[in-house]
Protein backbone atom coordinates (compact mmCIF):
# COMPACT_ATOMS: atom_id res chain seq x y z
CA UNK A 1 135.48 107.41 84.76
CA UNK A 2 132.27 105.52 85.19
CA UNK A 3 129.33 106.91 87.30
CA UNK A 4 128.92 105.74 91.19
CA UNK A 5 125.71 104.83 92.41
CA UNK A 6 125.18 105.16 96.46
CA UNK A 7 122.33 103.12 97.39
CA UNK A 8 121.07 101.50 100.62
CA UNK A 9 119.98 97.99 102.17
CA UNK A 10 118.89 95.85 99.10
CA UNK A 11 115.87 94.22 101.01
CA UNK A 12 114.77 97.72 101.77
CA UNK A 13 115.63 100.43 99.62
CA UNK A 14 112.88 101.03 96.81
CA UNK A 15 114.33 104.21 96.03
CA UNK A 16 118.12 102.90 95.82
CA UNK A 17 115.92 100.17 93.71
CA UNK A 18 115.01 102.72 90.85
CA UNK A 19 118.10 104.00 89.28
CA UNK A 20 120.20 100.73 90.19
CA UNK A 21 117.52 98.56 87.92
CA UNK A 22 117.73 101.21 84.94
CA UNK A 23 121.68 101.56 85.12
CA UNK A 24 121.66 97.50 85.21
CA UNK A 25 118.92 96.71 82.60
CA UNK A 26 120.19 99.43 80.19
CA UNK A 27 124.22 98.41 80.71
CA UNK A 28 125.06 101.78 81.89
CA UNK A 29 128.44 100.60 83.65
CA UNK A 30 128.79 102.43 87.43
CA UNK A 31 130.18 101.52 90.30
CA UNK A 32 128.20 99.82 93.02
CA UNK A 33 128.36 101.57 96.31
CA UNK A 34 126.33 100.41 99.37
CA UNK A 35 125.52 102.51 102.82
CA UNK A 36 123.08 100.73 104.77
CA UNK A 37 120.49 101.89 106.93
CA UNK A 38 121.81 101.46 110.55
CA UNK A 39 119.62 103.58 112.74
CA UNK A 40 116.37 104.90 112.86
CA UNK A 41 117.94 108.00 110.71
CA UNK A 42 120.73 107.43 109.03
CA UNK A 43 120.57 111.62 108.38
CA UNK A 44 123.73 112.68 109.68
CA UNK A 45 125.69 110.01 108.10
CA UNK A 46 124.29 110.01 104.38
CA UNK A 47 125.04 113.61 104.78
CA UNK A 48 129.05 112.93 104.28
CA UNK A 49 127.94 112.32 100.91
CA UNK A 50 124.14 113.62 100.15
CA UNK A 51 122.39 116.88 100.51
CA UNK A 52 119.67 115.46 101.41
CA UNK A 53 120.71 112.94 103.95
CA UNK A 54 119.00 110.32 101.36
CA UNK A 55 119.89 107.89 99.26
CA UNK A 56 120.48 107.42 96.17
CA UNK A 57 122.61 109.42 94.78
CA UNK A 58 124.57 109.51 91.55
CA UNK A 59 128.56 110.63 91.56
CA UNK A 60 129.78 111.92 87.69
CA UNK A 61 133.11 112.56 88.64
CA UNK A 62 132.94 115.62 90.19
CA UNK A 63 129.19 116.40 90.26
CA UNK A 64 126.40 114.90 92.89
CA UNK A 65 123.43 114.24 91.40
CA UNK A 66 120.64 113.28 94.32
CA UNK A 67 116.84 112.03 94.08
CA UNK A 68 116.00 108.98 92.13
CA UNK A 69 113.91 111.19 89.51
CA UNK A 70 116.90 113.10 89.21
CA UNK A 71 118.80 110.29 88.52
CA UNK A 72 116.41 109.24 85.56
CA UNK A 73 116.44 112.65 84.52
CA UNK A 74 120.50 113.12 84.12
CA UNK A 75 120.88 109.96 82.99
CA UNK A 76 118.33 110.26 80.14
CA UNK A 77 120.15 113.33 78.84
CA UNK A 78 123.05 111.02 78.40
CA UNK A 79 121.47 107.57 77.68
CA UNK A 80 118.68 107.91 75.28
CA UNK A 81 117.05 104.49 75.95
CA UNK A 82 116.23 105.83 79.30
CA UNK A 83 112.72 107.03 77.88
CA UNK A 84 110.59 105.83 75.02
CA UNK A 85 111.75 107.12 71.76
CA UNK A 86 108.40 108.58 70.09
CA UNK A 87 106.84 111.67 72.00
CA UNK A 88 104.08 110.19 72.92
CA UNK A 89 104.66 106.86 74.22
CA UNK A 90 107.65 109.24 76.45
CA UNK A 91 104.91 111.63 78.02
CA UNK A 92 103.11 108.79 78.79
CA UNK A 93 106.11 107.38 80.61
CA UNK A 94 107.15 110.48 82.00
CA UNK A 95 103.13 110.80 83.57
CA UNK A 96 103.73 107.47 85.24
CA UNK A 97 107.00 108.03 86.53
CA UNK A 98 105.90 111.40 87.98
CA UNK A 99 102.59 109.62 89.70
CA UNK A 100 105.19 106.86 91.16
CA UNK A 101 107.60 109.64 92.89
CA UNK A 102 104.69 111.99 94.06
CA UNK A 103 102.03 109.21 94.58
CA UNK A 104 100.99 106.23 96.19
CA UNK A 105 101.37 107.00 99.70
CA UNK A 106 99.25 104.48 101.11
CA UNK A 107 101.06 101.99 99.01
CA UNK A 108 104.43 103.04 100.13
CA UNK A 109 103.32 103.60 104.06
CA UNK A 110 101.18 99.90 104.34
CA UNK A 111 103.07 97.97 102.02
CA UNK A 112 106.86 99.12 102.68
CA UNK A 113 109.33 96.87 100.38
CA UNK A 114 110.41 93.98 102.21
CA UNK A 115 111.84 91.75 99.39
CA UNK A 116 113.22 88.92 101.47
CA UNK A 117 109.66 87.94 103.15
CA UNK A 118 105.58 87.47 102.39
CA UNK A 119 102.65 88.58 104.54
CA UNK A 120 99.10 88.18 105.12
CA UNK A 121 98.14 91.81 105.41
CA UNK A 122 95.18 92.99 107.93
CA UNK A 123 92.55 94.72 106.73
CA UNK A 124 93.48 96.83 104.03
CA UNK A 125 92.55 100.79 104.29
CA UNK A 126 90.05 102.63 101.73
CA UNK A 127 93.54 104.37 100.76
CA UNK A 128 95.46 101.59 100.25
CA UNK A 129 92.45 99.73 98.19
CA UNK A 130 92.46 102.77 96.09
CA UNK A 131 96.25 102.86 95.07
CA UNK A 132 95.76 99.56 93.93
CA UNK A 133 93.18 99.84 92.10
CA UNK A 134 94.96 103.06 90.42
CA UNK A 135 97.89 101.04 90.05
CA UNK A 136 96.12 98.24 88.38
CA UNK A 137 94.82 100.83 85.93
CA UNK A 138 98.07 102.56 85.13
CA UNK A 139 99.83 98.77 84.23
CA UNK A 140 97.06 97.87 82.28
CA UNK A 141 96.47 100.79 80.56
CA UNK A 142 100.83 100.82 79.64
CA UNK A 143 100.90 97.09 78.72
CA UNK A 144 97.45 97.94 76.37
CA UNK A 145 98.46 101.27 74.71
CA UNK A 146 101.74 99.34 73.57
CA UNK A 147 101.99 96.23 73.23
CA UNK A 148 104.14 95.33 76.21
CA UNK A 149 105.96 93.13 77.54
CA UNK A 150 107.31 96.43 79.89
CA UNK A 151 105.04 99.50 80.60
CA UNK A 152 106.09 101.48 77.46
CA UNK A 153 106.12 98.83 75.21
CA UNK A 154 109.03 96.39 74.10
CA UNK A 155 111.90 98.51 75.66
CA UNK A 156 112.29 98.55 79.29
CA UNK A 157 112.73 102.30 80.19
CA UNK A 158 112.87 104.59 83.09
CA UNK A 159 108.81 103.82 83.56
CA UNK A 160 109.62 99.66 84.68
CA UNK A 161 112.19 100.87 86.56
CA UNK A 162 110.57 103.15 88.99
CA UNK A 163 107.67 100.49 89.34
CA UNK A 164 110.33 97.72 89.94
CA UNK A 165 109.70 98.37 93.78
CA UNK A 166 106.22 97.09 93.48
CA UNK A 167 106.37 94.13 91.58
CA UNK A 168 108.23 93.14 94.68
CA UNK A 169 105.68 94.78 97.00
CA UNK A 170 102.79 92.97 94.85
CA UNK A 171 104.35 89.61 95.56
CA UNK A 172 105.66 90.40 99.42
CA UNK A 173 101.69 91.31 100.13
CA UNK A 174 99.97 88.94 98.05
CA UNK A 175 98.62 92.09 96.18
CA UNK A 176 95.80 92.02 93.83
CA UNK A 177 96.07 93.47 90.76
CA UNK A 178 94.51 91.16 88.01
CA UNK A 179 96.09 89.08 85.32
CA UNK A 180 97.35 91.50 82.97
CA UNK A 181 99.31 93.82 85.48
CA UNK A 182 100.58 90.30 87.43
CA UNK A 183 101.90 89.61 83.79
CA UNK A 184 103.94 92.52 84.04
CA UNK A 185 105.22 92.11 87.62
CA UNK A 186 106.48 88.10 86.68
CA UNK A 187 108.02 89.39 83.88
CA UNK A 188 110.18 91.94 85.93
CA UNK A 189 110.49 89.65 88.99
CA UNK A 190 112.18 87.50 86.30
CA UNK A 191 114.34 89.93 84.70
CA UNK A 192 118.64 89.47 85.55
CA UNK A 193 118.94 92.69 87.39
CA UNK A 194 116.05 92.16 89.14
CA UNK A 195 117.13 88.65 90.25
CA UNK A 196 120.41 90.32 91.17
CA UNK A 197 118.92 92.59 93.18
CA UNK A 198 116.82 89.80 95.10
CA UNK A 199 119.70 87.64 95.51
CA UNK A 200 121.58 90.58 97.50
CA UNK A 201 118.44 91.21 99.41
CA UNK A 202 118.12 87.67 100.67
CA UNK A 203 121.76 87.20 101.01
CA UNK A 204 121.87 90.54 103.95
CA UNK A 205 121.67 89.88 107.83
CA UNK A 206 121.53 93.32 109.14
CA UNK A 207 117.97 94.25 110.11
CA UNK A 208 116.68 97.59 110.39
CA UNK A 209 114.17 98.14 113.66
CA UNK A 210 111.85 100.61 111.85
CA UNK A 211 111.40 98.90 108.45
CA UNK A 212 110.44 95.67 110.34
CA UNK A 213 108.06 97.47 112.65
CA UNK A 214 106.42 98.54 109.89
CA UNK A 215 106.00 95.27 108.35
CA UNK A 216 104.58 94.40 111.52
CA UNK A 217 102.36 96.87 111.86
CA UNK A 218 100.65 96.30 107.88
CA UNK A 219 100.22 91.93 108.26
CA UNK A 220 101.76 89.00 109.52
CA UNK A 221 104.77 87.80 108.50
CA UNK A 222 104.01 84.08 106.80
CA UNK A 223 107.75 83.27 105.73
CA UNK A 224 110.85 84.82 105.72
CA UNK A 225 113.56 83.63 103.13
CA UNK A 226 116.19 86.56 104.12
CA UNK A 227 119.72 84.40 105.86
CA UNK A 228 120.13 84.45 109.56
């Protein structure tokens, strides 16, 4: 019996965004399960079938496994091209995984994902400059120590997939992150699953009031490819 992946609204979800990238870009078959955000909280719903109230969550047959790191985690006990092969190039992706799921809060609270539009941001905070900038220093320093095209070198591995939410913040902000590290974000904006993914995204009509009001709140809205 394959694996079941519960995820959330395409054009939202970075977290549902994670685990559905790796399972895609590594052929791990599952089945495709979306619950969309409806409300405000979706809590008491996505409780039916998470502890947490959350999404995403993995379903092995009889087992939940919840949490996106969690995810990685299970499935890389299973799938060894989930992580980098040699130890060191894997603790290095492991590092950056863990900074993406503890991290960048400024990132995640100004620049929410949004994949279906682009906007001019307002003033950007001294928080949100820095997670750039720290951002911009991770990719580099990934696509330098080896040899690229993804973060841990010619493989794409659990460490592209749980930055796959920003390349499509990077491009839905206009953020700036220099040459090399844009390298790395066309590359993945131009990857199948990822294309998948963004096809979905546009293709949804439901909107969600608090995801938009964020948006709001971090720019201006300049265009807006998502369908009517």
């Amino acid at each position: 019996m394959p694996f079941t992946l519960i995820t959330a609204n395409r054009n939202y979800s970075s977290w549902s965004l994670r685990p559905w990238v790796l399972m895609k870009a590594l052929d791990i078959p599952f089945a495709d399960r979306i619950e969309p955000f409806t409300q405000v909280s979706n809590y008491a719903a996505f409780r039916d079938f998470s502890p947490t109230g959350q999404v995403p969550v993995l379903v092995d047959g009889d087992r939940t496994v919840w949490d996106s790191l969690g995810i990685a985690l299970y499935l890389g006990d299973r799938h060894p091209a989930v992580w980098p092969q040699e130890e060191a190039v894997r603790a290095w992706a492991q590092c950056a995984v863990a900074e993406m799921h503890s991290g960048f809060g400024a990132l995640r609270q100004d620049c929410t994902m949004n994949v279906g539009i682009r906007v001019e941001l307002h003033m950007p905070s001294p928080a949100l400059n820095r997670d750039i900038a720290r951002l911009r220093e991770l990719l580099e320093e990934g696509l330098a120590r080896f040899g690229g095209p993804f973060l841990a070198g010619s493989a794409f591995t659990a460490a592209d997939a749980f930055y796959a939410p920003v390349a499509f913040r990077v491009r839905t902000y206009g953020l700036d992150i220099g040459p090399v590290a844009r390298g790395w974000v066309d590359h993945m904006l131009g990857l199948p699953a990822m294309r998948e993914w963004e096809a979905a995204a546009l293709a949804e009509t439901w909107r969600e009031e608090s995801h938009e009001a964020e948006v709001a709140a971090a720019g201006r809205v300049v265009a807006d490819h998502r369908a009517i």
